[in-house]
Protein backbone atom coordinates (compact mmCIF):
# COMPACT_ATOMS: atom_id res chain seq x y z
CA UNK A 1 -39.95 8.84 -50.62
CA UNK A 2 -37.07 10.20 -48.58
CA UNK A 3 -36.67 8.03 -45.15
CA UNK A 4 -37.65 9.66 -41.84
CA UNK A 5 -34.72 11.80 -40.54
CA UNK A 6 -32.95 10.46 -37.19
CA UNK A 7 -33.54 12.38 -33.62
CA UNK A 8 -30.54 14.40 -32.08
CA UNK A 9 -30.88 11.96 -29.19
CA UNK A 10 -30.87 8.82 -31.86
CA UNK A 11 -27.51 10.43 -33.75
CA UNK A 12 -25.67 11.38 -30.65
CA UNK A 13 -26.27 8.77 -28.47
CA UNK A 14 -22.65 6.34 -29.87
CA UNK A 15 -20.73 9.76 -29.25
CA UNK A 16 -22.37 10.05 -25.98
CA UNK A 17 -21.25 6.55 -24.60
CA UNK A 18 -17.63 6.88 -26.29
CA UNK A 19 -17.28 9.70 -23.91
CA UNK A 20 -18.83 8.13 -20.86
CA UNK A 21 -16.12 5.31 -20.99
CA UNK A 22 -13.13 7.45 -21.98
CA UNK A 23 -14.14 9.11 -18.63
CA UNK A 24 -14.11 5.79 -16.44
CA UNK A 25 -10.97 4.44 -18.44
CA UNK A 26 -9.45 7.84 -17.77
CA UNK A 27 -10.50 8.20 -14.06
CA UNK A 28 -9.27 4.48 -12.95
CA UNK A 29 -5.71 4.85 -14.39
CA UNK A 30 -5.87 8.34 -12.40
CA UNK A 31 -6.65 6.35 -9.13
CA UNK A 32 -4.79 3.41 -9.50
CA UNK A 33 -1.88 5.44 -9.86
CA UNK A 34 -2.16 7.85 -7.05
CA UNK A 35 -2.93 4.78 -5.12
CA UNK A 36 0.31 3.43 -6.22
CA UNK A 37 2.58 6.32 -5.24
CA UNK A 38 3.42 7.50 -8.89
CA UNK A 39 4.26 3.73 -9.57
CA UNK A 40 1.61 2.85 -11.68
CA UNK A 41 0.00 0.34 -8.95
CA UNK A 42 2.92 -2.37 -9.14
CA UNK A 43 3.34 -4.32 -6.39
CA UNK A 44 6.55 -3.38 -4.24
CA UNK A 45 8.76 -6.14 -2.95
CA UNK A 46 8.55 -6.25 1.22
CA UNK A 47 12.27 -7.81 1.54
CA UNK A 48 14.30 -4.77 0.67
CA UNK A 49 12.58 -2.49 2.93
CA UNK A 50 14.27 -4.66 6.14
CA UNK A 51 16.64 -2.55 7.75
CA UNK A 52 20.48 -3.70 6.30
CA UNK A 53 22.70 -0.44 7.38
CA UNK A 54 25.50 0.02 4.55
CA UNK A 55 29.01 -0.50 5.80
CA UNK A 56 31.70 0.75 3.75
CA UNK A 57 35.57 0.65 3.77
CA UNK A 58 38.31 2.80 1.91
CA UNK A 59 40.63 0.53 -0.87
CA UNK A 60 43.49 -0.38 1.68
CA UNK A 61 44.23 -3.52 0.32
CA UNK A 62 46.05 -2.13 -2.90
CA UNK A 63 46.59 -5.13 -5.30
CA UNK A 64 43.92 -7.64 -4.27
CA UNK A 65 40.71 -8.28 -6.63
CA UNK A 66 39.01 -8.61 -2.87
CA UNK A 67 39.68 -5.23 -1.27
CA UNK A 68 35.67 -4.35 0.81
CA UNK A 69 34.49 -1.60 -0.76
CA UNK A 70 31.01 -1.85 0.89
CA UNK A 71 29.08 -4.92 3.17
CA UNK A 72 25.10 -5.31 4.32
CA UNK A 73 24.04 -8.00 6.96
CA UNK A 74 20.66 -8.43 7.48
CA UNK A 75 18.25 -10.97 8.94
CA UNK A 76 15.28 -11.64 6.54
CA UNK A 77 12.57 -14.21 7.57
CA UNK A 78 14.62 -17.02 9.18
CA UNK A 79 17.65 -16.24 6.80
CA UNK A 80 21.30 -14.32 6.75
CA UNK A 81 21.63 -12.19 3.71
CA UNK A 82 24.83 -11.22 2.77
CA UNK A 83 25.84 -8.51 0.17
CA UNK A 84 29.16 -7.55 -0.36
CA UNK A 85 31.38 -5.30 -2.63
CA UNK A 86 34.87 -5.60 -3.63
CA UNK A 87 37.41 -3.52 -5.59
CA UNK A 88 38.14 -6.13 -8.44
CA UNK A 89 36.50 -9.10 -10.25
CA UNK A 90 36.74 -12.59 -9.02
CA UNK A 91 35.59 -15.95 -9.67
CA UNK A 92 35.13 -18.16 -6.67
CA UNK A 93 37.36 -20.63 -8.37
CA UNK A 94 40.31 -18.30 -8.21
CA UNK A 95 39.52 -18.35 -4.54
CA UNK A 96 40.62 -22.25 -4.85
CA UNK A 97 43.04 -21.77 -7.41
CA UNK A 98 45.78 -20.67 -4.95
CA UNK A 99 46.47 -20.56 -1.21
CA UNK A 100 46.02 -17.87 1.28
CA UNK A 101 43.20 -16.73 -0.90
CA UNK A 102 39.39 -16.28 1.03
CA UNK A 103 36.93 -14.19 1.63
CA UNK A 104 34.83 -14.96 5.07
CA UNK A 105 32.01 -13.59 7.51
CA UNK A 106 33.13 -13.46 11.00
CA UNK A 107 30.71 -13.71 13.74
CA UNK A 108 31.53 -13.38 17.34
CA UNK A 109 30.34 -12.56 20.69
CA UNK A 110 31.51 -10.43 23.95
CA UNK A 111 32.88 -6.58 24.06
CA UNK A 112 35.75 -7.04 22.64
CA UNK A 113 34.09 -9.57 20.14
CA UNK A 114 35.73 -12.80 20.43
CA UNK A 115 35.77 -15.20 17.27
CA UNK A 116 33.39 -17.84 17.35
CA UNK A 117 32.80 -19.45 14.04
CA UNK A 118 33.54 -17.85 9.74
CA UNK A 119 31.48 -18.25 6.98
CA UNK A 120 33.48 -18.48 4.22
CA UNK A 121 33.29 -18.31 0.19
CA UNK A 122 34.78 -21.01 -1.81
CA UNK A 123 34.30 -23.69 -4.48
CA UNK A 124 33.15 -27.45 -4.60
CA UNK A 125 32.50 -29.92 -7.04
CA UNK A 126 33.06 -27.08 -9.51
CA UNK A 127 30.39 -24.71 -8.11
CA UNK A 128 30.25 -22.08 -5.46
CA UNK A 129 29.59 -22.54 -2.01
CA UNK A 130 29.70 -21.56 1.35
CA UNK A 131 31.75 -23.18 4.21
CA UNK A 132 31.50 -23.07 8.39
CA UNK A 133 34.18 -23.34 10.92
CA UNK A 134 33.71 -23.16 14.57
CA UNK A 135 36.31 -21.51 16.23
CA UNK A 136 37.79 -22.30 19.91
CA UNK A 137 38.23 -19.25 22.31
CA UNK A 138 42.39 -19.33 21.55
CA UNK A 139 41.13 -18.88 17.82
CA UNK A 140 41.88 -22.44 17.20
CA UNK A 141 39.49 -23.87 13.68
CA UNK A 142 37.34 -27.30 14.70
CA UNK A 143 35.46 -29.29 11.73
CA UNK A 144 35.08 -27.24 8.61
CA UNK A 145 31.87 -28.46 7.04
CA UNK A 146 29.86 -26.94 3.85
CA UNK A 147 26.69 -25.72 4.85
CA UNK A 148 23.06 -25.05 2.58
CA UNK A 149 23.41 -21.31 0.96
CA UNK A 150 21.72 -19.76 -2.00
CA UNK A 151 24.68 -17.47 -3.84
CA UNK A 152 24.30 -15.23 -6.44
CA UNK A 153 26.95 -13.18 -8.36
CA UNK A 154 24.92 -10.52 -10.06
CA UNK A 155 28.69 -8.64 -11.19
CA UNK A 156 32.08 -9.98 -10.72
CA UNK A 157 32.41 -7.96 -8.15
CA UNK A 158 29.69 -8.39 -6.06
CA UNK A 159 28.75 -11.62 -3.83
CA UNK A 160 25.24 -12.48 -2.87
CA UNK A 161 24.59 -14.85 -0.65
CA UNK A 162 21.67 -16.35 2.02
CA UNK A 163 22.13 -19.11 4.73
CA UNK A 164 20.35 -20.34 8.05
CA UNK A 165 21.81 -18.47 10.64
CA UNK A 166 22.05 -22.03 12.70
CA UNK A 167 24.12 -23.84 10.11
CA UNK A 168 26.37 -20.51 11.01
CA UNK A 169 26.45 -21.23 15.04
CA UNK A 170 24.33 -18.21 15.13
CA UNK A 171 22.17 -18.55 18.53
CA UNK A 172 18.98 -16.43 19.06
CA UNK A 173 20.57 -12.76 20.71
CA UNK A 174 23.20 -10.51 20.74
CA UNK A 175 26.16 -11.16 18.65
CA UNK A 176 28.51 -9.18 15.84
CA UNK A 177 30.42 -9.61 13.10
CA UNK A 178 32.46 -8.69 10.49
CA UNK A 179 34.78 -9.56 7.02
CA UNK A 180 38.24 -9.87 6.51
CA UNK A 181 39.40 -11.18 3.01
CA UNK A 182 43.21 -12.17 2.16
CA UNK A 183 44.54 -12.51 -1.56
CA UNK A 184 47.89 -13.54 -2.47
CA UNK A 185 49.64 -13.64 -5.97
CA UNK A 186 53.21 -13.28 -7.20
CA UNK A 187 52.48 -9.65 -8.33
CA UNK A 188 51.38 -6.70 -5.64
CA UNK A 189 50.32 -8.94 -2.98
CA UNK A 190 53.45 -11.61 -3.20
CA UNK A 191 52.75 -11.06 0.96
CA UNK A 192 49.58 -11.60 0.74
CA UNK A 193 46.86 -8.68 0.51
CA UNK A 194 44.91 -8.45 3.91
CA UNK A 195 41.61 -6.52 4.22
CA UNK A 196 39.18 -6.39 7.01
CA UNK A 197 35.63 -4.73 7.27
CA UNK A 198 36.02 -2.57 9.78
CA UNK A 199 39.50 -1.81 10.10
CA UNK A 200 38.79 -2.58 13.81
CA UNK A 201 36.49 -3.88 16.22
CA UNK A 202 33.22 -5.27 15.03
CA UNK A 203 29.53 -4.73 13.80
CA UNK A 204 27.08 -5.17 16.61
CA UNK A 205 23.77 -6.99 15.98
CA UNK A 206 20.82 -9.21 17.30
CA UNK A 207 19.61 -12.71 15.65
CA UNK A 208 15.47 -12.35 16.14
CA UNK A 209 12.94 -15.68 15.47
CA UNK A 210 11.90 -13.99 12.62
CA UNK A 211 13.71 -11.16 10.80
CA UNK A 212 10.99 -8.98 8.51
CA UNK A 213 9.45 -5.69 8.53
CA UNK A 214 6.85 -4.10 11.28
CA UNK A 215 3.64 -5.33 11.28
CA UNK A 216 4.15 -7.82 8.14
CA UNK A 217 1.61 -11.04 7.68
CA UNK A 218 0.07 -12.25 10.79
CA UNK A 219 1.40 -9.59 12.93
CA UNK A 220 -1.40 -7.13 11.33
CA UNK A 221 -4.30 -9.27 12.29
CA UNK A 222 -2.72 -9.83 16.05
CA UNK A 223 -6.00 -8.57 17.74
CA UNK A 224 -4.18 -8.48 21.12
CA UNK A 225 -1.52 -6.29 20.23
CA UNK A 226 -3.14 -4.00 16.96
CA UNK A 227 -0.46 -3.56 14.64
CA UNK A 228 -0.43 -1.06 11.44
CA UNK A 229 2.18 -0.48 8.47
CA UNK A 230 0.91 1.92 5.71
CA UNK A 231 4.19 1.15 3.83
CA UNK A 232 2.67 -2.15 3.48
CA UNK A 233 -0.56 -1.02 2.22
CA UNK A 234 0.41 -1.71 -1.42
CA UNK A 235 3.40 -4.16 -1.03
CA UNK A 236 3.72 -7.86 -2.13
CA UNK A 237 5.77 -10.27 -1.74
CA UNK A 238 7.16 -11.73 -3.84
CA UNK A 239 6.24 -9.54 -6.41
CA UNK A 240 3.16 -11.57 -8.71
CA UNK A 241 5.57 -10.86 -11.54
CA UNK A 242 8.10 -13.14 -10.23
CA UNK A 243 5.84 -15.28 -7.98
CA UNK A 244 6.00 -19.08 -10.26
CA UNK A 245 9.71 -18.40 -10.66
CA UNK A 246 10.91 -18.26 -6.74
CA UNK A 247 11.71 -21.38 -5.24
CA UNK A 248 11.18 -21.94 -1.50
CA UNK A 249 13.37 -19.50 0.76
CA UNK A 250 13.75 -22.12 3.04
CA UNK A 251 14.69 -24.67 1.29
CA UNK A 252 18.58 -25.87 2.00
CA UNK A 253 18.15 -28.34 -1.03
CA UNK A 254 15.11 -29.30 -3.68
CA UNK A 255 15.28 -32.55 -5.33
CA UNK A 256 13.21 -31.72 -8.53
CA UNK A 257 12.84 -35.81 -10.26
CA UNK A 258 11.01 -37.70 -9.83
CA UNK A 259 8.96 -35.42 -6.75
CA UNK A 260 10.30 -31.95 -5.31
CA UNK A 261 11.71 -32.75 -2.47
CA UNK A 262 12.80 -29.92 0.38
CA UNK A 263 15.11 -29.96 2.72
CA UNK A 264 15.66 -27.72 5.75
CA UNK A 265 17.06 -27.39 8.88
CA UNK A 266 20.58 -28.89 10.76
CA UNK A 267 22.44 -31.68 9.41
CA UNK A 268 21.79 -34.51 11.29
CA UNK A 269 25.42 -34.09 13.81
CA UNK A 270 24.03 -31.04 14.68
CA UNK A 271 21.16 -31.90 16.09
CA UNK A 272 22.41 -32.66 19.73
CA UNK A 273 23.07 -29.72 21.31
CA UNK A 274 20.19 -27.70 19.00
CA UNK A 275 16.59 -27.06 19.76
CA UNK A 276 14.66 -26.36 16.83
CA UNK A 277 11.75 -24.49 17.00
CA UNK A 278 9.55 -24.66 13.70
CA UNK A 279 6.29 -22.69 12.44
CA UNK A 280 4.35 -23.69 9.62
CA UNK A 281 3.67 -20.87 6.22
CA UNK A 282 1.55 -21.14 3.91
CA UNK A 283 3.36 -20.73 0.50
CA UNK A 284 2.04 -20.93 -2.89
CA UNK A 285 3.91 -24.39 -3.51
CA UNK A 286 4.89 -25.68 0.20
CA UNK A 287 4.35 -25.30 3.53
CA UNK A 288 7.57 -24.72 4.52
CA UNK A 289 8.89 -24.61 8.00
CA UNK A 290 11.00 -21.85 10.25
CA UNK A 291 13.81 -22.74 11.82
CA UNK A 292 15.66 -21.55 14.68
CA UNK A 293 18.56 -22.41 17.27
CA UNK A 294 18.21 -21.35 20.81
């Protein structure tokens, strides 16, 4: 006896459903990346879209490794973020390694802008670090004292580096700034190599509570004063990829055995003629705290 012969309906149904879910599997990668701007949906960091304007110098420091090819400044959440680029390769131990060798961050105040303090680049205990120096109104140097700073070399020629803008004297304001860098061997720059970022003056600027893009975190759900961003429509930060890997940004210090321990804020000498005014955030480890000098 032959067996009963299957329905159309029966025989095409498996062909039917393969199609139906092509469709959907096709039709969501189609959305999610229009949604995503052409980026396939991924999450876009919020920290590089704060303003940082690119100033750049010509090589006029023939000889020296440190000749400013380019700076950025910028103020992100409660922290300084440095970037600079230089002509040659360097290690911040050849920065020790000699005398009349540094590379520093001027900040200052006043039209002219009159030296008030440096943040400079150098090496202790075998590692890099950053250094401040308050400076008197004749220019004279007071207490140089190391100060909390995350620094990253990502090429030899390029420093990266992020500090409290308090352990710099920085006050809430108005206040500018700029580099100068001096090299000395006993080749091309036996007279020592001088460069400065500008050539003259200074780069004006303003120290804010809080330094991050329009309308970012809380500010969007201000009722009293509506607030809307659609570059931050898609954005995280930091980006989920990288999320378990990034430590605390406010964090001077973290003590990892036998607890993590954080540390923030002024050394304790500081603390008398500073105000510190502190905000709690939510973070997916700490709550860590804001800090600012008025």
């Amino acid at each position: 006896m032959n067996p009963p012969a299957m329905s159309s309906a029966t025989s095409w149904r498996p062909v039917r459903w393969a199609g139906l879910l092509f469709a959907v599997a096709l039709g969501t990668t189609i959305a999610l990346i229009l949604a995503g701007g052409g980026g396939g949906g991924q999450p876009r960091p919020v920290g590089v879209t704060v303003a940082a304007d690119l100033r750049t110098d010509m090589r006029d420091a023939t000889g020296s490794p440190l000749d400013m090819l380019d700076a950025t400044l910028a103020q992100r959440d409660v922290r300084m973020v440095l970037r600079v680029t230089t002509a040659g390769a360097w290690k911040a131990a050849d920065l020790t390694a000699r005398p009349g060798r540094v590379v520093c961050l001027m900040f200052g105040r006043g039209v002219p802008a009159v030296a008030q303090g440096r943040v400079c680049m150098t090496r202790i205990d075998g590692h890099p670090a950053l250094t401040y120096t308050p400076l008197a109104a004749d220019g004279s140097p007071g207490v140089t004292r190391k100060i909390g700073a995350t620094i990253q070399r990502p090429r030899s020629h390029i420093l990266e580096a992020t500090f409290l803008p308090a352990a710099a004297g920085l006050a809430m304001g108005a206040y500018s700034w700029w580099l100068q860098s001096d090299w000395s061997d006993g080749a091309a720059c036996a007279g020592t190599c001088i460069d400065r970022l500008p050539d003259a003056g200074a780069f004006p600027a303003k120290l804010a509570l809080l330094g991050v893009v329009p309308c970012f975190g809380a500010a969007a759900r201000d009722r009293a004063r509506p607030c809307s961003n659609p570059a931050l429509r898609l954005a995280v930060e930091p980006p989920p990829g990288r999320a378990e890997e990034t430590l605390d940004p406010f964090c001077d210090a973290r003590t990892l055995t036998p607890i993590s321990v954080c540390s923030f804020g002024l050394m304790p000498a500081w603390k008398a003629d500073a105000a510190p005014v502190v905000a709690a955030r939510e973070t997916h480890r700490t709550r860590a705290a804001r800090l600012s000098k008025h």
